[in-house]
PDB file of N, CA and C in Angstrom:
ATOM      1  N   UNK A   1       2.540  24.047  -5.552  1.00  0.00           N
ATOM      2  CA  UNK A   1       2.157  22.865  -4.802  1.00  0.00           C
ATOM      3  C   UNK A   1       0.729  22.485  -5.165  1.00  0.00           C
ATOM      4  N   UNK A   2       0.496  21.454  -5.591  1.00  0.00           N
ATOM      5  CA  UNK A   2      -0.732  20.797  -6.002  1.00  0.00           C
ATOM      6  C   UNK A   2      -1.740  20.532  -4.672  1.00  0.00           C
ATOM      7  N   UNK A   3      -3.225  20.681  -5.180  1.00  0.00           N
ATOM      8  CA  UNK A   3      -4.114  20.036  -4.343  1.00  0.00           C
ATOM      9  C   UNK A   3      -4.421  18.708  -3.688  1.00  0.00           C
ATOM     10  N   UNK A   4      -4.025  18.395  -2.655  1.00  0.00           N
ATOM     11  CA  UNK A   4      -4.377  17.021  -2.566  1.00  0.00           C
ATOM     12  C   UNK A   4      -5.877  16.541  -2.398  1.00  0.00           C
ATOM     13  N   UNK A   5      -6.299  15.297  -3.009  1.00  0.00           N
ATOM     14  CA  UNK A   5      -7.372  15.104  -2.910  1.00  0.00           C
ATOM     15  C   UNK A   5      -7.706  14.092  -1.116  1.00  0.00           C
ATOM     16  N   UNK A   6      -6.802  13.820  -0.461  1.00  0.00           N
ATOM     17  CA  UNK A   6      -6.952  13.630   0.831  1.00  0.00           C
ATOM     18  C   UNK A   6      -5.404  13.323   1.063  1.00  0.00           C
ATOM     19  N   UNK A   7      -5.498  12.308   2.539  1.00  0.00           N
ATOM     20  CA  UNK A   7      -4.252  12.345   3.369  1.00  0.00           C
ATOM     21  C   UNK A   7      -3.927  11.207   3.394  1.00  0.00           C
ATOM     22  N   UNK A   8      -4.652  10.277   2.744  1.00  0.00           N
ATOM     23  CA  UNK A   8      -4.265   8.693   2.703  1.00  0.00           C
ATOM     24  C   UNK A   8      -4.009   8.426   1.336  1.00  0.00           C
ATOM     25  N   UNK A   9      -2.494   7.534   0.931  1.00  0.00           N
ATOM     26  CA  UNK A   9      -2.513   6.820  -0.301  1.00  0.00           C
ATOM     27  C   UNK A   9      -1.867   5.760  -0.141  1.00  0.00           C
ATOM     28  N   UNK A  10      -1.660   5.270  -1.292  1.00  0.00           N
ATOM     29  CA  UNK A  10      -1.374   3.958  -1.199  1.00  0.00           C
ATOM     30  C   UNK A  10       0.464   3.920  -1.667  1.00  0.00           C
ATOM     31  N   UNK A  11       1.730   2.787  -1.631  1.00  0.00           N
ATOM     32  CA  UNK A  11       2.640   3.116  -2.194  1.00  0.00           C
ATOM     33  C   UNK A  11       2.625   1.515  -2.046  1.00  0.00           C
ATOM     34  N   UNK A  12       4.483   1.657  -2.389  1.00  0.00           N
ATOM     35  CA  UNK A  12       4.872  -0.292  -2.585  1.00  0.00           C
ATOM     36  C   UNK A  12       6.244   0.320  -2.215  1.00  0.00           C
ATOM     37  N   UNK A  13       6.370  -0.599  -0.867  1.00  0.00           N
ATOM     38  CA  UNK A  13       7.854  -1.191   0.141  1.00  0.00           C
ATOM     39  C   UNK A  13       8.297  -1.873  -0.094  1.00  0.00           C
ATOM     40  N   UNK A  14       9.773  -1.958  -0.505  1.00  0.00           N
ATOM     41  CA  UNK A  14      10.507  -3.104  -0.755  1.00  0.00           C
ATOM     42  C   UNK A  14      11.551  -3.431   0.282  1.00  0.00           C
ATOM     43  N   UNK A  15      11.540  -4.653   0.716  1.00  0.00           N
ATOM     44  CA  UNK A  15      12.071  -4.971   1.215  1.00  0.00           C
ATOM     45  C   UNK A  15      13.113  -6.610   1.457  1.00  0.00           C
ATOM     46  N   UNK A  16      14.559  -6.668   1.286  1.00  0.00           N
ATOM     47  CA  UNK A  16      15.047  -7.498  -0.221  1.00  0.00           C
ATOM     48  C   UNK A  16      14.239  -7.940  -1.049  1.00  0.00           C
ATOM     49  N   UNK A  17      13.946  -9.142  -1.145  1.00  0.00           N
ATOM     50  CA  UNK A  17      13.015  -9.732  -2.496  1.00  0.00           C
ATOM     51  C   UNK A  17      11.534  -9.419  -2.308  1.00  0.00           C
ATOM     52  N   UNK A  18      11.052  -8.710  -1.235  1.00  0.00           N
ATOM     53  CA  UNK A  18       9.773  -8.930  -0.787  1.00  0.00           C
ATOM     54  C   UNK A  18       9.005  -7.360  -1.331  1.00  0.00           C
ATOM     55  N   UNK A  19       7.533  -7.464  -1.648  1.00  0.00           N
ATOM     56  CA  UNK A  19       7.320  -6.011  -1.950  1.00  0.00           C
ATOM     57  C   UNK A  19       5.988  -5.958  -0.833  1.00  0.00           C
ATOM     58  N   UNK A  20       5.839  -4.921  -0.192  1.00  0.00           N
ATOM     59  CA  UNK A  20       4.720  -4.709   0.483  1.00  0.00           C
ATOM     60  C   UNK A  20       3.834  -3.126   0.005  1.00  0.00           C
ATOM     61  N   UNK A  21       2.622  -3.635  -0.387  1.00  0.00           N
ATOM     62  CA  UNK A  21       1.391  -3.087  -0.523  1.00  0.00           C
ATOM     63  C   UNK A  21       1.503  -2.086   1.100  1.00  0.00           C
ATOM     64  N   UNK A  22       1.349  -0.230   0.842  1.00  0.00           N
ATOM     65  CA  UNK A  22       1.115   0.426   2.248  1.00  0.00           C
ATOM     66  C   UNK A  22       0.529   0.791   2.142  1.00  0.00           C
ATOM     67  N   UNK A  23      -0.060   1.455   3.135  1.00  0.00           N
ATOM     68  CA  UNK A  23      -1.065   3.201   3.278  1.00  0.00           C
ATOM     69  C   UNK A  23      -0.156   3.972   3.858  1.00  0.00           C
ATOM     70  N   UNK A  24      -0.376   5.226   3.290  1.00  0.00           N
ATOM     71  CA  UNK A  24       0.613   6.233   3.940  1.00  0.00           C
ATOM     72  C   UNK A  24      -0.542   6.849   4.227  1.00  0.00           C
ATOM     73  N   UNK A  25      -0.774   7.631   5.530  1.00  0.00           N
ATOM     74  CA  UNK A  25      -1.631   8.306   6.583  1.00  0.00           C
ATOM     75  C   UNK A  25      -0.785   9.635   6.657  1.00  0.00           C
ATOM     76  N   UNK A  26      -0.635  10.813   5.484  1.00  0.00           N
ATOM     77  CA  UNK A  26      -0.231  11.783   5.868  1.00  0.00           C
ATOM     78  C   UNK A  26      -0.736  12.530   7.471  1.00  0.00           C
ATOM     79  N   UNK A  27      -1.667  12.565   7.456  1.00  0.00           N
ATOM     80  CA  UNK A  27      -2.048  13.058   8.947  1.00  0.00           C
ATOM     81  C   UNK A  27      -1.260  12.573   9.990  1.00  0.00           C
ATOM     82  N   UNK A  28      -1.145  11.034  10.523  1.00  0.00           N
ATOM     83  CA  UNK A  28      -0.616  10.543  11.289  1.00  0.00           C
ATOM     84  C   UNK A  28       1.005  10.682  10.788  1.00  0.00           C
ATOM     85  N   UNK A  29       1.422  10.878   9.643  1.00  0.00           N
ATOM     86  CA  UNK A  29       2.588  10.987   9.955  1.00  0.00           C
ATOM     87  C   UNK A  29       3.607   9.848   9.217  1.00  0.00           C
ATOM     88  N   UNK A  30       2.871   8.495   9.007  1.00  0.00           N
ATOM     89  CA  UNK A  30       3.669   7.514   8.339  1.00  0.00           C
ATOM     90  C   UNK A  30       3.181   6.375   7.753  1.00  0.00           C
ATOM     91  N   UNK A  31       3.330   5.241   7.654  1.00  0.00           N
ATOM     92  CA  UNK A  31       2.861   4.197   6.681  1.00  0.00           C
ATOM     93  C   UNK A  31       2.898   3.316   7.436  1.00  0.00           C
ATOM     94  N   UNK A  32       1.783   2.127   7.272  1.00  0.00           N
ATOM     95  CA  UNK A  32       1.259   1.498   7.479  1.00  0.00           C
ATOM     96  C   UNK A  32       0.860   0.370   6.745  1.00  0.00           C
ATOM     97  N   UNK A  33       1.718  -1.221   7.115  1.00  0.00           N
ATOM     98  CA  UNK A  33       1.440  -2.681   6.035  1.00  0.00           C
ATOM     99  C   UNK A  33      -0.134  -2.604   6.473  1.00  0.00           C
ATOM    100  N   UNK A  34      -0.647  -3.589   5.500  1.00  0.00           N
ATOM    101  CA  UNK A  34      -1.569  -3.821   5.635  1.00  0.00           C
ATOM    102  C   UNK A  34      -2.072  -5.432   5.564  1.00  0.00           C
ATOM    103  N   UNK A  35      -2.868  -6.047   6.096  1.00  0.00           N
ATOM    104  CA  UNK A  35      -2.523  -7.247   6.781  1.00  0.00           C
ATOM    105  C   UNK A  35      -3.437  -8.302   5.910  1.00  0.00           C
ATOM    106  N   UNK A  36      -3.095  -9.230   5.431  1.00  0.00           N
ATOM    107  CA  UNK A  36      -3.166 -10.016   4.320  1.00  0.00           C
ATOM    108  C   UNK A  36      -4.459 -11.214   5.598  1.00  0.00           C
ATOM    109  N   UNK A  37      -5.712 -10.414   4.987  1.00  0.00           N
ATOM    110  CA  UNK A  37      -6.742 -11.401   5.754  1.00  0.00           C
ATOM    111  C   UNK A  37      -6.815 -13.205   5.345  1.00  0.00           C
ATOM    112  N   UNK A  38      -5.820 -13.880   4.960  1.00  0.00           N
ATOM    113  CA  UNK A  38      -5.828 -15.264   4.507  1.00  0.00           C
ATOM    114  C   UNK A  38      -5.242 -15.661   5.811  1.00  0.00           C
ATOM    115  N   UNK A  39      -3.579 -15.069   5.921  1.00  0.00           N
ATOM    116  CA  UNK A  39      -2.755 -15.517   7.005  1.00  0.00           C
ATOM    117  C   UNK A  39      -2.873 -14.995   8.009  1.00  0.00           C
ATOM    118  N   UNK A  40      -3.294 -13.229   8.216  1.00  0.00           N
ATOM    119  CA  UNK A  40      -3.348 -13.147   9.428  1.00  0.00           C
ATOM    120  C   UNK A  40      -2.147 -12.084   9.630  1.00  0.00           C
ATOM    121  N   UNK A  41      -1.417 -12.508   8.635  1.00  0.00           N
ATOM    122  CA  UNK A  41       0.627 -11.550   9.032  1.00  0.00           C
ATOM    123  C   UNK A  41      -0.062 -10.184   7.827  1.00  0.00           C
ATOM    124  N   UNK A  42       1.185  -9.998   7.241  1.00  0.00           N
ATOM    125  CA  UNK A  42       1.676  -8.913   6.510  1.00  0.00           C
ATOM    126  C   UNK A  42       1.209  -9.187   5.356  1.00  0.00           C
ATOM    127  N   UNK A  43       0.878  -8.593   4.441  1.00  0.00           N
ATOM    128  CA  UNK A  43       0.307  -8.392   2.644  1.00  0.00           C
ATOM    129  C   UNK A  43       1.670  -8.435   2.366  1.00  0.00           C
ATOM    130  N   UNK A  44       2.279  -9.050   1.554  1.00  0.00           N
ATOM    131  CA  UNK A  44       3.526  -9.185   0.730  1.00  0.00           C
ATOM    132  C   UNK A  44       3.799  -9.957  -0.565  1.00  0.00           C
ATOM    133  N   UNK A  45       4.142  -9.636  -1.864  1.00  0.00           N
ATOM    134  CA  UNK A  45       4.246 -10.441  -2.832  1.00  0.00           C
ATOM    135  C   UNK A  45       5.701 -10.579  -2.982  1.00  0.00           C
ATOM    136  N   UNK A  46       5.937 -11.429  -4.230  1.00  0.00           N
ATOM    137  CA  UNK A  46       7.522 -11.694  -4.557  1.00  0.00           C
ATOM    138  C   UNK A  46       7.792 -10.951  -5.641  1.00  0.00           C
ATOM    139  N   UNK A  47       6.760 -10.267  -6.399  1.00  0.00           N
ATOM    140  CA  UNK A  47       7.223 -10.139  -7.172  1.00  0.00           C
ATOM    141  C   UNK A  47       6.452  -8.296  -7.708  1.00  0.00           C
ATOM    142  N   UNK A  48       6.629  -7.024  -8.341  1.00  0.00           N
ATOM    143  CA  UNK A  48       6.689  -5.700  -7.970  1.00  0.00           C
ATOM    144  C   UNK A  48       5.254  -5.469  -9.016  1.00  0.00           C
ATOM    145  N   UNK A  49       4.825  -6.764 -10.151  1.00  0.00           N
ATOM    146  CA  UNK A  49       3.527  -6.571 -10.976  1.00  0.00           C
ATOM    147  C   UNK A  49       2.684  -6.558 -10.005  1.00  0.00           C
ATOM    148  N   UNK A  50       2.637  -7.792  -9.222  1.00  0.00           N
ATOM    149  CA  UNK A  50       1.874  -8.306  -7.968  1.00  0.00           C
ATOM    150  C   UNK A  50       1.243  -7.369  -7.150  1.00  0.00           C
ATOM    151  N   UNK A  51       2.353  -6.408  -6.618  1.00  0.00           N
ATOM    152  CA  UNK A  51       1.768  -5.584  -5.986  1.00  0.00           C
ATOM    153  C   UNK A  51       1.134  -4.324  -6.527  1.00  0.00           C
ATOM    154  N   UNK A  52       1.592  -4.179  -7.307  1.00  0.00           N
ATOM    155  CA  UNK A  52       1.051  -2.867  -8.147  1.00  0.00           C
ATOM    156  C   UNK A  52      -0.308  -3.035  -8.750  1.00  0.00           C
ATOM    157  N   UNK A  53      -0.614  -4.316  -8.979  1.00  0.00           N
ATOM    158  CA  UNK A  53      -1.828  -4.673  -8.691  1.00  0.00           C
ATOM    159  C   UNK A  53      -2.760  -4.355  -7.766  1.00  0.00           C
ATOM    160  N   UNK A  54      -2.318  -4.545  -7.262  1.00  0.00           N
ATOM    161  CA  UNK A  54      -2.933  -4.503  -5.508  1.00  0.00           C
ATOM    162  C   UNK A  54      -3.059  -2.913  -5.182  1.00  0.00           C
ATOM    163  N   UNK A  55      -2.678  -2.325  -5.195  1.00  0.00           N
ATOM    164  CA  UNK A  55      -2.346  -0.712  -5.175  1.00  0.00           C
ATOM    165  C   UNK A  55      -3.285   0.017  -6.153  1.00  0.00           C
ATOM    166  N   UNK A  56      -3.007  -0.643  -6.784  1.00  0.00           N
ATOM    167  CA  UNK A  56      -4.065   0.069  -8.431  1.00  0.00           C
ATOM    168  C   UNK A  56      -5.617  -0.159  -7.691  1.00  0.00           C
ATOM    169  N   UNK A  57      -6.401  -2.019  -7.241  1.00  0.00           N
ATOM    170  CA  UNK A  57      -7.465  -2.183  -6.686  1.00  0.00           C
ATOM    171  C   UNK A  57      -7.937  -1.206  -6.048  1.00  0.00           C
ATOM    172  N   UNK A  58      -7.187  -1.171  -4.678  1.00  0.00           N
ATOM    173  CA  UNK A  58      -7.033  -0.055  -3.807  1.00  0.00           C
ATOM    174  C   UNK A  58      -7.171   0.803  -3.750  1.00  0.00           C
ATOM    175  N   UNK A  59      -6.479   1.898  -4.438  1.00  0.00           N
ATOM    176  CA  UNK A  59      -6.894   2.850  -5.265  1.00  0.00           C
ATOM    177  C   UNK A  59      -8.524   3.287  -5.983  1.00  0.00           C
ATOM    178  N   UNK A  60      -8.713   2.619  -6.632  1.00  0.00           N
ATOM    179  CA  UNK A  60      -9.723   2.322  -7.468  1.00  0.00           C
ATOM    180  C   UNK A  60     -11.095   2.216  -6.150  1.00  0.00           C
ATOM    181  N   UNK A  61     -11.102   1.204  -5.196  1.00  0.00           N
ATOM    182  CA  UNK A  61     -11.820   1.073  -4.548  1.00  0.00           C
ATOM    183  C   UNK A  61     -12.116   2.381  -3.440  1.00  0.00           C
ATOM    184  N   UNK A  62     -11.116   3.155  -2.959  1.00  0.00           N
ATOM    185  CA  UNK A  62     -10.915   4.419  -2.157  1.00  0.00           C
ATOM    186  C   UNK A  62     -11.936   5.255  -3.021  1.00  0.00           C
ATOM    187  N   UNK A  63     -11.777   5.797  -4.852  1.00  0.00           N
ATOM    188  CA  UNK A  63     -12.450   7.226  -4.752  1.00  0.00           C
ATOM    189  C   UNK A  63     -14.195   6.186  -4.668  1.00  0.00           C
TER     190      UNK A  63
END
């Protein structure tokens, strides 16, 4: 079993055509959308580059 470097990461939810950008909060237990500060709702793209984008930022910005 590998070291983890913490308890939060990032993944991509699909849900039919829709992909959502998460945090998974190992500590707490589960995942968590994250909320798209333009609209106000849910972070969601149409399309799976889109988000993986977004995940990669994310990433990148965390270490």
């Amino acid at each position: 079993m590998g070291e983890e470097k913490g308890t939060t990461e990032y993944a991509i939810k699909q849900v039919g055509d829709r992909y959502y950008p998460v945090i998974i909060d190992r500590e707490a237990g589960g995942h968590f959308e994250i909320n798209n500060p333009l609209t106000g709702g849910i972070l969601s793209y149409n399309n799976p580059e889109a988000a993986e984008k977004y995940v990669q930022r994310a990433r990148t910005k965390q270490t």
